[in-house]
PDB file of N, CA and C in Angstrom:
ATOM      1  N   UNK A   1     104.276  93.051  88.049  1.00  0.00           N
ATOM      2  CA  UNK A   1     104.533  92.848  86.644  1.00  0.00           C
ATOM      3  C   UNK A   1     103.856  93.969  85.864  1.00  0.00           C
ATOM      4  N   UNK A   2     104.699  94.377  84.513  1.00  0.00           N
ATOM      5  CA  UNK A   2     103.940  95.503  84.293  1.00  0.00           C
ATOM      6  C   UNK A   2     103.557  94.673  82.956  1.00  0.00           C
ATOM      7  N   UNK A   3     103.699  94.203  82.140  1.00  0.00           N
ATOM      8  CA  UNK A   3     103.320  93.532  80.853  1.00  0.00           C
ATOM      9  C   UNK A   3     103.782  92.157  81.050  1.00  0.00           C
ATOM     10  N   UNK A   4     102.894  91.204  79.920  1.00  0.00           N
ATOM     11  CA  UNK A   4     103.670  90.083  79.564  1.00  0.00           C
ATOM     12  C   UNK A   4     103.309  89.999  78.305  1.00  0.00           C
ATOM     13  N   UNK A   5     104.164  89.662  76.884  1.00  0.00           N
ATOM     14  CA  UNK A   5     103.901  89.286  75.709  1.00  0.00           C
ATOM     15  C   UNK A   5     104.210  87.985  75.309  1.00  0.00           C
ATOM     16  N   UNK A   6     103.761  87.436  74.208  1.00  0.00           N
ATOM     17  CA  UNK A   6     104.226  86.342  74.245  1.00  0.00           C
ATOM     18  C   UNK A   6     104.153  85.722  72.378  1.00  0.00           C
ATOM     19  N   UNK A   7     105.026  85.833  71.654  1.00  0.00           N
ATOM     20  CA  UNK A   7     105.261  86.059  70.192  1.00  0.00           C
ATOM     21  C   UNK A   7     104.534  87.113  69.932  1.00  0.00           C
ATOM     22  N   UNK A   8     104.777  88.377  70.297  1.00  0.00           N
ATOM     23  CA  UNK A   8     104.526  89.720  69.543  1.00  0.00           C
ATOM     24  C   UNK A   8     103.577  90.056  69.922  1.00  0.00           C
ATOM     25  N   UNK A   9     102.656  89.434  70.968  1.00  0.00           N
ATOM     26  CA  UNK A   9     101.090  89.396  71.628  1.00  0.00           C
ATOM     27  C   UNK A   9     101.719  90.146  72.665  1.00  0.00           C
ATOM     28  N   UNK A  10     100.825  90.968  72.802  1.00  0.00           N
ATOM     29  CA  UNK A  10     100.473  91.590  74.294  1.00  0.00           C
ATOM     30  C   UNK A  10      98.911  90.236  74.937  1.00  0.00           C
ATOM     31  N   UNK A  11      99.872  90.254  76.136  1.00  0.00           N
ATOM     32  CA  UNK A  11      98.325  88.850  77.070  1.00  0.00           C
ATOM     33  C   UNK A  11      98.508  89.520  78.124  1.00  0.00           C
ATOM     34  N   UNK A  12      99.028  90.519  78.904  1.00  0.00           N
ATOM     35  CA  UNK A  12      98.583  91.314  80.422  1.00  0.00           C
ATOM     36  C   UNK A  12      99.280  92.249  80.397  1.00  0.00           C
ATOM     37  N   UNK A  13      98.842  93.725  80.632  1.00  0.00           N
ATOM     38  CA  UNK A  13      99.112  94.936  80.644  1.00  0.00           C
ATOM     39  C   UNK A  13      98.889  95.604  82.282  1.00  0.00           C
ATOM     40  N   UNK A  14      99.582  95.739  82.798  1.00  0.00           N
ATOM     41  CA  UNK A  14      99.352  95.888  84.508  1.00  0.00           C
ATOM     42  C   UNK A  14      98.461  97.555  84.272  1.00  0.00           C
ATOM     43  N   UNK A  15      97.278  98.356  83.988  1.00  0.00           N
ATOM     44  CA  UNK A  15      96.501  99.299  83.895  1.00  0.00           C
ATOM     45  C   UNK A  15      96.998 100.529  84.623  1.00  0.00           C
ATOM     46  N   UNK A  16      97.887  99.764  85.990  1.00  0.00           N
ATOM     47  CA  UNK A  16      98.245 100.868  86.803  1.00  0.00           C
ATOM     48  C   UNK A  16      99.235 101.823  86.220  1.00  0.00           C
ATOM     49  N   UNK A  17      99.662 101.379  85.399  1.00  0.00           N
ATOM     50  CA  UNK A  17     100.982 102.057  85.075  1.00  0.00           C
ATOM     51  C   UNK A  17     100.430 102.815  83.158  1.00  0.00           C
ATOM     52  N   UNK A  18     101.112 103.685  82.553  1.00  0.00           N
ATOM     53  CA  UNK A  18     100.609 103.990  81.274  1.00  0.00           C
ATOM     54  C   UNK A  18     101.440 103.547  80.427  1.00  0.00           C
ATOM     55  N   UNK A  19     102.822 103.360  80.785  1.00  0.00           N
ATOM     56  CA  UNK A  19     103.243 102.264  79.705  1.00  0.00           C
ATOM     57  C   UNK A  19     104.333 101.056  79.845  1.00  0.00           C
ATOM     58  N   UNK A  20     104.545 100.144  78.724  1.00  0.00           N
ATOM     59  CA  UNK A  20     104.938  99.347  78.961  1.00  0.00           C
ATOM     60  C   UNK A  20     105.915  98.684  77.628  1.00  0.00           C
ATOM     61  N   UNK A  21     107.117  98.113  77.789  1.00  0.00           N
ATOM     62  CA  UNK A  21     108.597  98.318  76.661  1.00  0.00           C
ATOM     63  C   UNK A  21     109.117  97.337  77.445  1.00  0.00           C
ATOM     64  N   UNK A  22     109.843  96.538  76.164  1.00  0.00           N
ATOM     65  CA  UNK A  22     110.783  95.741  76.123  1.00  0.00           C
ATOM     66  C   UNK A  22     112.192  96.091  75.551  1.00  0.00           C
ATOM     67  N   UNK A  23     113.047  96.217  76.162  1.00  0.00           N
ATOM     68  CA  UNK A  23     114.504  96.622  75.135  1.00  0.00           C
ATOM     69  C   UNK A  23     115.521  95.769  75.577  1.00  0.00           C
ATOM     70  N   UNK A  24     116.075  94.983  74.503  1.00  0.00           N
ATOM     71  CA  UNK A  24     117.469  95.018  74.657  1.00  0.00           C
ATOM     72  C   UNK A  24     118.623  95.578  74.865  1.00  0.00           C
ATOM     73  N   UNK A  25     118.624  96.386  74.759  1.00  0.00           N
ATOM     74  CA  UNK A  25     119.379  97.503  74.755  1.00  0.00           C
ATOM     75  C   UNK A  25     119.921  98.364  76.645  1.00  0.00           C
ATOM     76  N   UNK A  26     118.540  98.461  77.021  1.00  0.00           N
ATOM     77  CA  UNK A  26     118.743  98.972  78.333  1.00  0.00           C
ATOM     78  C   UNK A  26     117.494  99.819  78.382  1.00  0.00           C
ATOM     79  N   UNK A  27     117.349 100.319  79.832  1.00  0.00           N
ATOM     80  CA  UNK A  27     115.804 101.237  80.073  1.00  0.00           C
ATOM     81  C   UNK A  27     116.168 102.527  79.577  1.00  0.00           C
ATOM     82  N   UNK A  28     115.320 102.867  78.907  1.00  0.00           N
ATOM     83  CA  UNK A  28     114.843 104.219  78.485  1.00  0.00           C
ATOM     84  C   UNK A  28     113.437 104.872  78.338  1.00  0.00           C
ATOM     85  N   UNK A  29     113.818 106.172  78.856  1.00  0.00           N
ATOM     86  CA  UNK A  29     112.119 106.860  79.442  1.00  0.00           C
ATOM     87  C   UNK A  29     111.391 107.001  77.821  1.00  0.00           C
ATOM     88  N   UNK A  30     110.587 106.062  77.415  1.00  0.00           N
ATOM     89  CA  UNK A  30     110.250 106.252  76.249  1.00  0.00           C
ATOM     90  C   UNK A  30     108.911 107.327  76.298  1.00  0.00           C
ATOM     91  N   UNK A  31     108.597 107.369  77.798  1.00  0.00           N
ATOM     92  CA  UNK A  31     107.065 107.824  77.606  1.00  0.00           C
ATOM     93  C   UNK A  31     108.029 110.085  76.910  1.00  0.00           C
ATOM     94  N   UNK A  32     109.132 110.002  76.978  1.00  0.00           N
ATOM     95  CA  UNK A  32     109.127 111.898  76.834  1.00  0.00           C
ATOM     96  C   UNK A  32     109.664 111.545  75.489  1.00  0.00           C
ATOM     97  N   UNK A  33     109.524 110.572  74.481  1.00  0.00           N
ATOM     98  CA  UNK A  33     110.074 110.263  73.319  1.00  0.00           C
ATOM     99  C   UNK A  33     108.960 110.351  72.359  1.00  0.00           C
ATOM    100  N   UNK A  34     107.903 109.678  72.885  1.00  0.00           N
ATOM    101  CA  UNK A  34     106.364 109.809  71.809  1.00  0.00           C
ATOM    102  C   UNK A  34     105.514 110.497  72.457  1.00  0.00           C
ATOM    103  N   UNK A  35     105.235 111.236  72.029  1.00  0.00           N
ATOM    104  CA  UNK A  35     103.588 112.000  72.713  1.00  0.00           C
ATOM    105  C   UNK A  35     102.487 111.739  71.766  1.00  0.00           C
ATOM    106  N   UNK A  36     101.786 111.174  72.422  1.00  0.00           N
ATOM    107  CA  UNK A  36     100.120 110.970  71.886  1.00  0.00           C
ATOM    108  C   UNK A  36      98.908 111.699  72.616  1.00  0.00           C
ATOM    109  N   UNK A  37      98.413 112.545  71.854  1.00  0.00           N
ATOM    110  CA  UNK A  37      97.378 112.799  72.612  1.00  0.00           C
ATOM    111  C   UNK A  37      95.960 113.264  71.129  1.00  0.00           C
ATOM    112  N   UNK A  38      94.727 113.580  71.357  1.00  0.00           N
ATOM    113  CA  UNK A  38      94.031 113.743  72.624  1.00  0.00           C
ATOM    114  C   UNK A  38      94.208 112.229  73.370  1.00  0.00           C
ATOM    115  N   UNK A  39      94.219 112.059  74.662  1.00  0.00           N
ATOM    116  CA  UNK A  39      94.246 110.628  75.387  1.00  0.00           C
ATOM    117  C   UNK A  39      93.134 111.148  77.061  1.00  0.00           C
ATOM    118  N   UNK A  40      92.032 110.565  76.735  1.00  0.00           N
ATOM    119  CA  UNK A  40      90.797 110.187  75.993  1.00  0.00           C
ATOM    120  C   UNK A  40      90.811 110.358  74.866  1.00  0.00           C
ATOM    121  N   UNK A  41      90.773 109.844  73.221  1.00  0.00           N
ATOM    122  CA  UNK A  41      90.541 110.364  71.950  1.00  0.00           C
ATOM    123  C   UNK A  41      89.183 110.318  71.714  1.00  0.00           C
ATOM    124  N   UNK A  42      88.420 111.010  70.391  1.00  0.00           N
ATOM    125  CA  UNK A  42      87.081 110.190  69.982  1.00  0.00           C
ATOM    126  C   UNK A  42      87.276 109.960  68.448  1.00  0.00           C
ATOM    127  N   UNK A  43      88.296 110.744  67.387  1.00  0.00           N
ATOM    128  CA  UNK A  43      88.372 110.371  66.491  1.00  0.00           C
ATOM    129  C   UNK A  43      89.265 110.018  65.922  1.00  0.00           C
ATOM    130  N   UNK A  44      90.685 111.220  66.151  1.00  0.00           N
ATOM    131  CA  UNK A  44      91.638 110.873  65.702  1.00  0.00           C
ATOM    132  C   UNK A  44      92.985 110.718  66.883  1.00  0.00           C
ATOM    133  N   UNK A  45      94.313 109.854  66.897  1.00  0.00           N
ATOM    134  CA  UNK A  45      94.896 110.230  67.877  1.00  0.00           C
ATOM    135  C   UNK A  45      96.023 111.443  67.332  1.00  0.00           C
ATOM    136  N   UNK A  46      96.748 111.808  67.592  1.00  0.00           N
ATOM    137  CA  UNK A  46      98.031 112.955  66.837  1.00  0.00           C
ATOM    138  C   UNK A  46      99.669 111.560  67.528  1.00  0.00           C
ATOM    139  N   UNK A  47     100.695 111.490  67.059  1.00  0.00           N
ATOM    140  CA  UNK A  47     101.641 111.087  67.341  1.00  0.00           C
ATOM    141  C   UNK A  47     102.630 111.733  67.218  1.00  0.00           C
ATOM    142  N   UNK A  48     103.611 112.602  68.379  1.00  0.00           N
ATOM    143  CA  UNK A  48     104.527 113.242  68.070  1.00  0.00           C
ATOM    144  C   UNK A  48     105.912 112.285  68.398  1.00  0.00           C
ATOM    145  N   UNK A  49     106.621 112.071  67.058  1.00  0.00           N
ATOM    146  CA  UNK A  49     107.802 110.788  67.651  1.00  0.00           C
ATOM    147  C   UNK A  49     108.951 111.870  67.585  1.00  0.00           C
ATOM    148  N   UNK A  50     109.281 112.511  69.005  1.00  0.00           N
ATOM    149  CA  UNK A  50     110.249 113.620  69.464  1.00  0.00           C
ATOM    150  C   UNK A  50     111.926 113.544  68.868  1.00  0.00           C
ATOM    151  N   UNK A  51     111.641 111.832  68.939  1.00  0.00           N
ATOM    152  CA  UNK A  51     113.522 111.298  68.916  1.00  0.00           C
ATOM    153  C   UNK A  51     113.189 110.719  67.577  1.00  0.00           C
ATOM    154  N   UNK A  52     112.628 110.734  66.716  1.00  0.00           N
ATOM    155  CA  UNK A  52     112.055 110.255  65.735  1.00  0.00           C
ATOM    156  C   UNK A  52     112.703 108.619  65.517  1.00  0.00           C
ATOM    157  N   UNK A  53     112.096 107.784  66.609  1.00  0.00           N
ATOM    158  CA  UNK A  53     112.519 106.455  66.527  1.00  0.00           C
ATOM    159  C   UNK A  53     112.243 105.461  65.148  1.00  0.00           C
ATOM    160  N   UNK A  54     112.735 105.269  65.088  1.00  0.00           N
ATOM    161  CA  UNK A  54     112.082 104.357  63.449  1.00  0.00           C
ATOM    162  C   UNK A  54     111.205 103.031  64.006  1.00  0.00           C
ATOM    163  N   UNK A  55     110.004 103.065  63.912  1.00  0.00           N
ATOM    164  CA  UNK A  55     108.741 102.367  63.452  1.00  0.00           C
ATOM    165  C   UNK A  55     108.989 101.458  62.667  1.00  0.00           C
ATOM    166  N   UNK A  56     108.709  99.636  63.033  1.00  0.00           N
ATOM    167  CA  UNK A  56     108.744  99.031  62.188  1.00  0.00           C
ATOM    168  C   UNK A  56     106.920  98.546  61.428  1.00  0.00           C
ATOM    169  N   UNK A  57     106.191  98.856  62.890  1.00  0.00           N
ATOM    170  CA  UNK A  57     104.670  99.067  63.055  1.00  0.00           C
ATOM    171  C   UNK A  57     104.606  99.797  64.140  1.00  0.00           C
ATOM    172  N   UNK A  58     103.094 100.552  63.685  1.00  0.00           N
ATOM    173  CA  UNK A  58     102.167 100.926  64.787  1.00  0.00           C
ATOM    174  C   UNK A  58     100.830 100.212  64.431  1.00  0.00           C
ATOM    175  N   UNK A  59     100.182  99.610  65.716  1.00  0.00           N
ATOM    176  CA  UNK A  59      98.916  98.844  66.422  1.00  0.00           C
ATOM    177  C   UNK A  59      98.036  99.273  67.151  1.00  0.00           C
ATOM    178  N   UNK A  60      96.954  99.245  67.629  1.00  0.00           N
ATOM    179  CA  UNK A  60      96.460  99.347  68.961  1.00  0.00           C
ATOM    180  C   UNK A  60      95.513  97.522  68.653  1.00  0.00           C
ATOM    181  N   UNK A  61      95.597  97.397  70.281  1.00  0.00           N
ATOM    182  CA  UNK A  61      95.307  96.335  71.029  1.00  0.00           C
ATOM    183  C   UNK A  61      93.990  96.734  71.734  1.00  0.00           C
ATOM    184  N   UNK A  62      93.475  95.243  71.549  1.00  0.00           N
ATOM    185  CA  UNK A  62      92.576  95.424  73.080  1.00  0.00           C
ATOM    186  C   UNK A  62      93.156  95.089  73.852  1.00  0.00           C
ATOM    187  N   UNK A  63      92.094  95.035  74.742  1.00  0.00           N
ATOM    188  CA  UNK A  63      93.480  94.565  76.436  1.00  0.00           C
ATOM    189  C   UNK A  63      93.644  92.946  76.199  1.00  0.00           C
ATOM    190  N   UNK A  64      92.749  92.227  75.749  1.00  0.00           N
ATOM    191  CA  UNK A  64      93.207  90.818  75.743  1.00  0.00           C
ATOM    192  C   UNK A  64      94.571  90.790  75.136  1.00  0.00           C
ATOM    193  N   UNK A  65      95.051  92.119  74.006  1.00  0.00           N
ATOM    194  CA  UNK A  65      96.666  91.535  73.324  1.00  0.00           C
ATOM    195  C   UNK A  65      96.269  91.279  72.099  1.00  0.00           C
ATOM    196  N   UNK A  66      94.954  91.547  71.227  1.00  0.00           N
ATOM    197  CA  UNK A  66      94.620  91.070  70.003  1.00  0.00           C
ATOM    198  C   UNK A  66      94.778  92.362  69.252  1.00  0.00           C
ATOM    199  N   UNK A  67      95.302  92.333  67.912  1.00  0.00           N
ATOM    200  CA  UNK A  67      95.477  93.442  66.772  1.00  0.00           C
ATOM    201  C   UNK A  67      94.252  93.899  67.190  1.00  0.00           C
ATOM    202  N   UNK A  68      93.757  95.462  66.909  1.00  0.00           N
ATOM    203  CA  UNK A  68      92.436  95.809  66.307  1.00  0.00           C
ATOM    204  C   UNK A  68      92.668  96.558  65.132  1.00  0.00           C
ATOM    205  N   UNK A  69      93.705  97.249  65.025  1.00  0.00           N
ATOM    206  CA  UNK A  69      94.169  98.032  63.788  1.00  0.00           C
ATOM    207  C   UNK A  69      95.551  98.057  63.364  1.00  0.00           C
ATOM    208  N   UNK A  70      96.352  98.138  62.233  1.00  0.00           N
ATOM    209  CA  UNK A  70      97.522  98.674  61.888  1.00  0.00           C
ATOM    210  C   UNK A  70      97.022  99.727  61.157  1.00  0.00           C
ATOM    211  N   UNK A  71      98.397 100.453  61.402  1.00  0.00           N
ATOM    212  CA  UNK A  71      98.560 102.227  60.586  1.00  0.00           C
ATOM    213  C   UNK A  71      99.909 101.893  60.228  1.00  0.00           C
ATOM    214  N   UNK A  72     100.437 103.155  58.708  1.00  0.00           N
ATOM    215  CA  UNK A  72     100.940 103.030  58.407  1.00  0.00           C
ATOM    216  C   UNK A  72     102.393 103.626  59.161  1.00  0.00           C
ATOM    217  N   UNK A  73     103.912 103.198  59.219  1.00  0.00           N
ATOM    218  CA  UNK A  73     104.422 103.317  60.223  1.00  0.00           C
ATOM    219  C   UNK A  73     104.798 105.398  59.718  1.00  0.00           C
ATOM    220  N   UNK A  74     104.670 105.755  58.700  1.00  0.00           N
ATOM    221  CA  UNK A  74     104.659 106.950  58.907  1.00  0.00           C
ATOM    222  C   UNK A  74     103.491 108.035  59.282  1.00  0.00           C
ATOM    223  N   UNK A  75     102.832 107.457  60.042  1.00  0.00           N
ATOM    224  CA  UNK A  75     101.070 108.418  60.425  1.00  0.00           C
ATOM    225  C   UNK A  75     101.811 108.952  61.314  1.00  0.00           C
ATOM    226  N   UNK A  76     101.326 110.306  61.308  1.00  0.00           N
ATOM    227  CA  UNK A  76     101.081 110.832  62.162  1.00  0.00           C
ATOM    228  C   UNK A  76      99.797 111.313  62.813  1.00  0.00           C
ATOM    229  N   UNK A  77      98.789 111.006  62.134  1.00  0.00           N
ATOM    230  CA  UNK A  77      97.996 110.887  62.630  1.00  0.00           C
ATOM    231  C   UNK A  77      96.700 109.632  62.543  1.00  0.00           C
ATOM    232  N   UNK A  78      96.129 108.931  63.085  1.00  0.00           N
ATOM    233  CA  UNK A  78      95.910 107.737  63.310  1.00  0.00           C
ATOM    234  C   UNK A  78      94.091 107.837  63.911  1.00  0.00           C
ATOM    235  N   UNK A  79      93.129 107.708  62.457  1.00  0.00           N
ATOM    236  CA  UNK A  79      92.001 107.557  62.960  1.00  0.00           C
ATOM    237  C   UNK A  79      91.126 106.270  63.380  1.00  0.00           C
ATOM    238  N   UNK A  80      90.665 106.694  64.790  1.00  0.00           N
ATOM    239  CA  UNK A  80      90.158 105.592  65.584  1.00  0.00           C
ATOM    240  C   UNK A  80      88.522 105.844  65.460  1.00  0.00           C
ATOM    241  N   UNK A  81      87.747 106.955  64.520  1.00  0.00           N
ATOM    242  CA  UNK A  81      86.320 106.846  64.501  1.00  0.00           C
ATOM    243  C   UNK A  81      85.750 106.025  64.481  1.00  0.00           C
ATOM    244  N   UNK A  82      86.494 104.770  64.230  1.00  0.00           N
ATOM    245  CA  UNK A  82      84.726 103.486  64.169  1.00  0.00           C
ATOM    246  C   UNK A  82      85.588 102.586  65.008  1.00  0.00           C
ATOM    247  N   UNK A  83      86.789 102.494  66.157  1.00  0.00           N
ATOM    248  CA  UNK A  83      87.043 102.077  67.242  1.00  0.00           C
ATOM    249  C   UNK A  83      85.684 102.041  68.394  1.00  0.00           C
ATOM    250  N   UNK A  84      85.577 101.002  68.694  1.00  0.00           N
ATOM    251  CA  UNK A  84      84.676 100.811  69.577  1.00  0.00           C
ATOM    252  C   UNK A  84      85.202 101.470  71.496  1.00  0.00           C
ATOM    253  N   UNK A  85      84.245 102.481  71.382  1.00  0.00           N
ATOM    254  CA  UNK A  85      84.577 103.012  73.058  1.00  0.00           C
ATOM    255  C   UNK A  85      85.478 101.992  74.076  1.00  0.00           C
ATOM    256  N   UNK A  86      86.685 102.539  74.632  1.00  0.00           N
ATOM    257  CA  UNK A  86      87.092 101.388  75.729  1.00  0.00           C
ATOM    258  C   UNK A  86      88.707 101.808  75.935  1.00  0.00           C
ATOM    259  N   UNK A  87      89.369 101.021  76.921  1.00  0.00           N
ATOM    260  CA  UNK A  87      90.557 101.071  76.881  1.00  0.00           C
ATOM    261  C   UNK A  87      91.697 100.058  75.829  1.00  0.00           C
ATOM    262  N   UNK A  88      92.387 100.772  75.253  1.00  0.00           N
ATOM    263  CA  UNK A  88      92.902  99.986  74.265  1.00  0.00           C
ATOM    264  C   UNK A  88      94.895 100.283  74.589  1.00  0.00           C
ATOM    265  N   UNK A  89      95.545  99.725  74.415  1.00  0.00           N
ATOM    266  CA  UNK A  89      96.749  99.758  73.954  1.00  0.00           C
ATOM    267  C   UNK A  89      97.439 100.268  72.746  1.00  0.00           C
ATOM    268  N   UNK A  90      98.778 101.059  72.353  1.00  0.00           N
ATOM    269  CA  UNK A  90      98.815 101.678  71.029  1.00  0.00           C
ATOM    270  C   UNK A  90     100.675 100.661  71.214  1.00  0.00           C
ATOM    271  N   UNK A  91     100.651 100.283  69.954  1.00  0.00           N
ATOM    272  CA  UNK A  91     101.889  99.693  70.472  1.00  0.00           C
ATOM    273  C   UNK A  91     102.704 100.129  69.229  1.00  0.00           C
ATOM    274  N   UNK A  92     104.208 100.717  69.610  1.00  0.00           N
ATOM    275  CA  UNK A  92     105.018 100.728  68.431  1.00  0.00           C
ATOM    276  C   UNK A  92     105.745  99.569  68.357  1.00  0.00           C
ATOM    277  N   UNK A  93     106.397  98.989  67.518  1.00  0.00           N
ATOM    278  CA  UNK A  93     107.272  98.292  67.078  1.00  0.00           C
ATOM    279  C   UNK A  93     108.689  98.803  66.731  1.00  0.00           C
ATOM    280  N   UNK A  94     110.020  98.799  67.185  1.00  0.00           N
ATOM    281  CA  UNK A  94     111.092  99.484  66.627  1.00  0.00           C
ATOM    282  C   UNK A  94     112.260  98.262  66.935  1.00  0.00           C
ATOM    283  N   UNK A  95     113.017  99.129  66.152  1.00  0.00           N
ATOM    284  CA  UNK A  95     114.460  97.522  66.095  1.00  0.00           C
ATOM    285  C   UNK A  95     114.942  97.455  67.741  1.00  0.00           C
ATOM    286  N   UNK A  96     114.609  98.075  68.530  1.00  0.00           N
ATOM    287  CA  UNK A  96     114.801  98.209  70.013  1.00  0.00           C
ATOM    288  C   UNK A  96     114.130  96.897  70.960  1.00  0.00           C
ATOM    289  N   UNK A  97     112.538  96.868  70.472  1.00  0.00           N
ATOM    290  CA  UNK A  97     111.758  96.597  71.036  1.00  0.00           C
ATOM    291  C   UNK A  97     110.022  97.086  70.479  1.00  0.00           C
ATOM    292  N   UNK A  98     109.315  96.545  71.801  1.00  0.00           N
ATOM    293  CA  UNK A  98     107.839  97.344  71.592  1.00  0.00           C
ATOM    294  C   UNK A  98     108.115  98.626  72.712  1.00  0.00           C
ATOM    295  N   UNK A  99     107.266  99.350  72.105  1.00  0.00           N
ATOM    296  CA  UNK A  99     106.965 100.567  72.994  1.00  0.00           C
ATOM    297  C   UNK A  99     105.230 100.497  73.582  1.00  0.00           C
ATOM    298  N   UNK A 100     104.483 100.227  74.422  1.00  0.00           N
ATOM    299  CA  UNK A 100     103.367  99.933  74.715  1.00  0.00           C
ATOM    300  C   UNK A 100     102.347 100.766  75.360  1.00  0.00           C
ATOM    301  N   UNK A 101     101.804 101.805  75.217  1.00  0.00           N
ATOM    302  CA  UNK A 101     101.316 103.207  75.979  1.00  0.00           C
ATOM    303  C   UNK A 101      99.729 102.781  75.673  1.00  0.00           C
ATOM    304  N   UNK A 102      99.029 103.033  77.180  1.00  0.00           N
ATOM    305  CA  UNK A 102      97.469 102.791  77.048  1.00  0.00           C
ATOM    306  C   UNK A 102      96.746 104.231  76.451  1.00  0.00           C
ATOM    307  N   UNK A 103      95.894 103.631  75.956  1.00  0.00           N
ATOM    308  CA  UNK A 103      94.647 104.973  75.518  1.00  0.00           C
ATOM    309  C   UNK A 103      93.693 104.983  75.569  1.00  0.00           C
ATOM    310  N   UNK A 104      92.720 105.598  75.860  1.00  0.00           N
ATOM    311  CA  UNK A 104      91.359 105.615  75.781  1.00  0.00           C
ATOM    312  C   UNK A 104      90.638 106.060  74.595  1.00  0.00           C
ATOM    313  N   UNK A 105      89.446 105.688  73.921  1.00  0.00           N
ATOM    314  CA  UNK A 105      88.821 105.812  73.156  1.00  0.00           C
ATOM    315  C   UNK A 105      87.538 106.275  73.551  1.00  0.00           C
ATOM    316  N   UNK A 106      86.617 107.291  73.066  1.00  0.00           N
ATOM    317  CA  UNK A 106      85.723 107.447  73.882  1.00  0.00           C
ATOM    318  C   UNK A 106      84.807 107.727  72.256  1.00  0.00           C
ATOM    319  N   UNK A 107      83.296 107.426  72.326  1.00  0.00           N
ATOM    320  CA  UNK A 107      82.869 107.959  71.042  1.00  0.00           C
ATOM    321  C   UNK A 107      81.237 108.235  71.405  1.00  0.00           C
TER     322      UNK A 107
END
């Protein structure tokens, strides 16, 4: 299993893998669609949305699946300075689905 959500919650993220999407639609390689990096971050992340998918939100999660932040859905860039060190989840929201890519935070 690579994710399970459950009303808009992320509750298990399989670590092995870097990301994780739901679509109706059908599979698509979302990871060559958004690029995020630095990944380790320490302050800010950068978001390049390649196919420029429309954002209904962007999140990051802890791993339990709990909000820790919203940004606004046009950032492109997204500061995590007073994010507490750890592995976190960045999740988009689009009329597709979630898009679910892990990140690290380091400070």
């Amino acid at each position: 299993m690579l994710c399970f959500s459950e009303r808009n919650e992320l509750l298990f993220f399989n670590t092995n893998y870097n990301t994780c999407y739901k679509n109706s639609v059908g599979i698509k390689d979302y990871e060559n669609m958004i690029s995020i990096y630095p990944n380790p971050a320490n302050n800010v992340i950068v978001i390049e949305n390649t196919d420029n998918l429309g954002f209904h939100s962007i999140s990051i999660l802890n791993i339990q699946g709990q909000t820790v932040r919203e940004y606004d859905v046009a950032s492109t860039q997204l500061d995590v300075s007073d994010i507490t060190a750890g592995i976190y989840f960045i999740k988009f929201s689009t009329s597709s689905g979630n898009i679910i890519q892990k990140i690290v935070i380091n400070q």
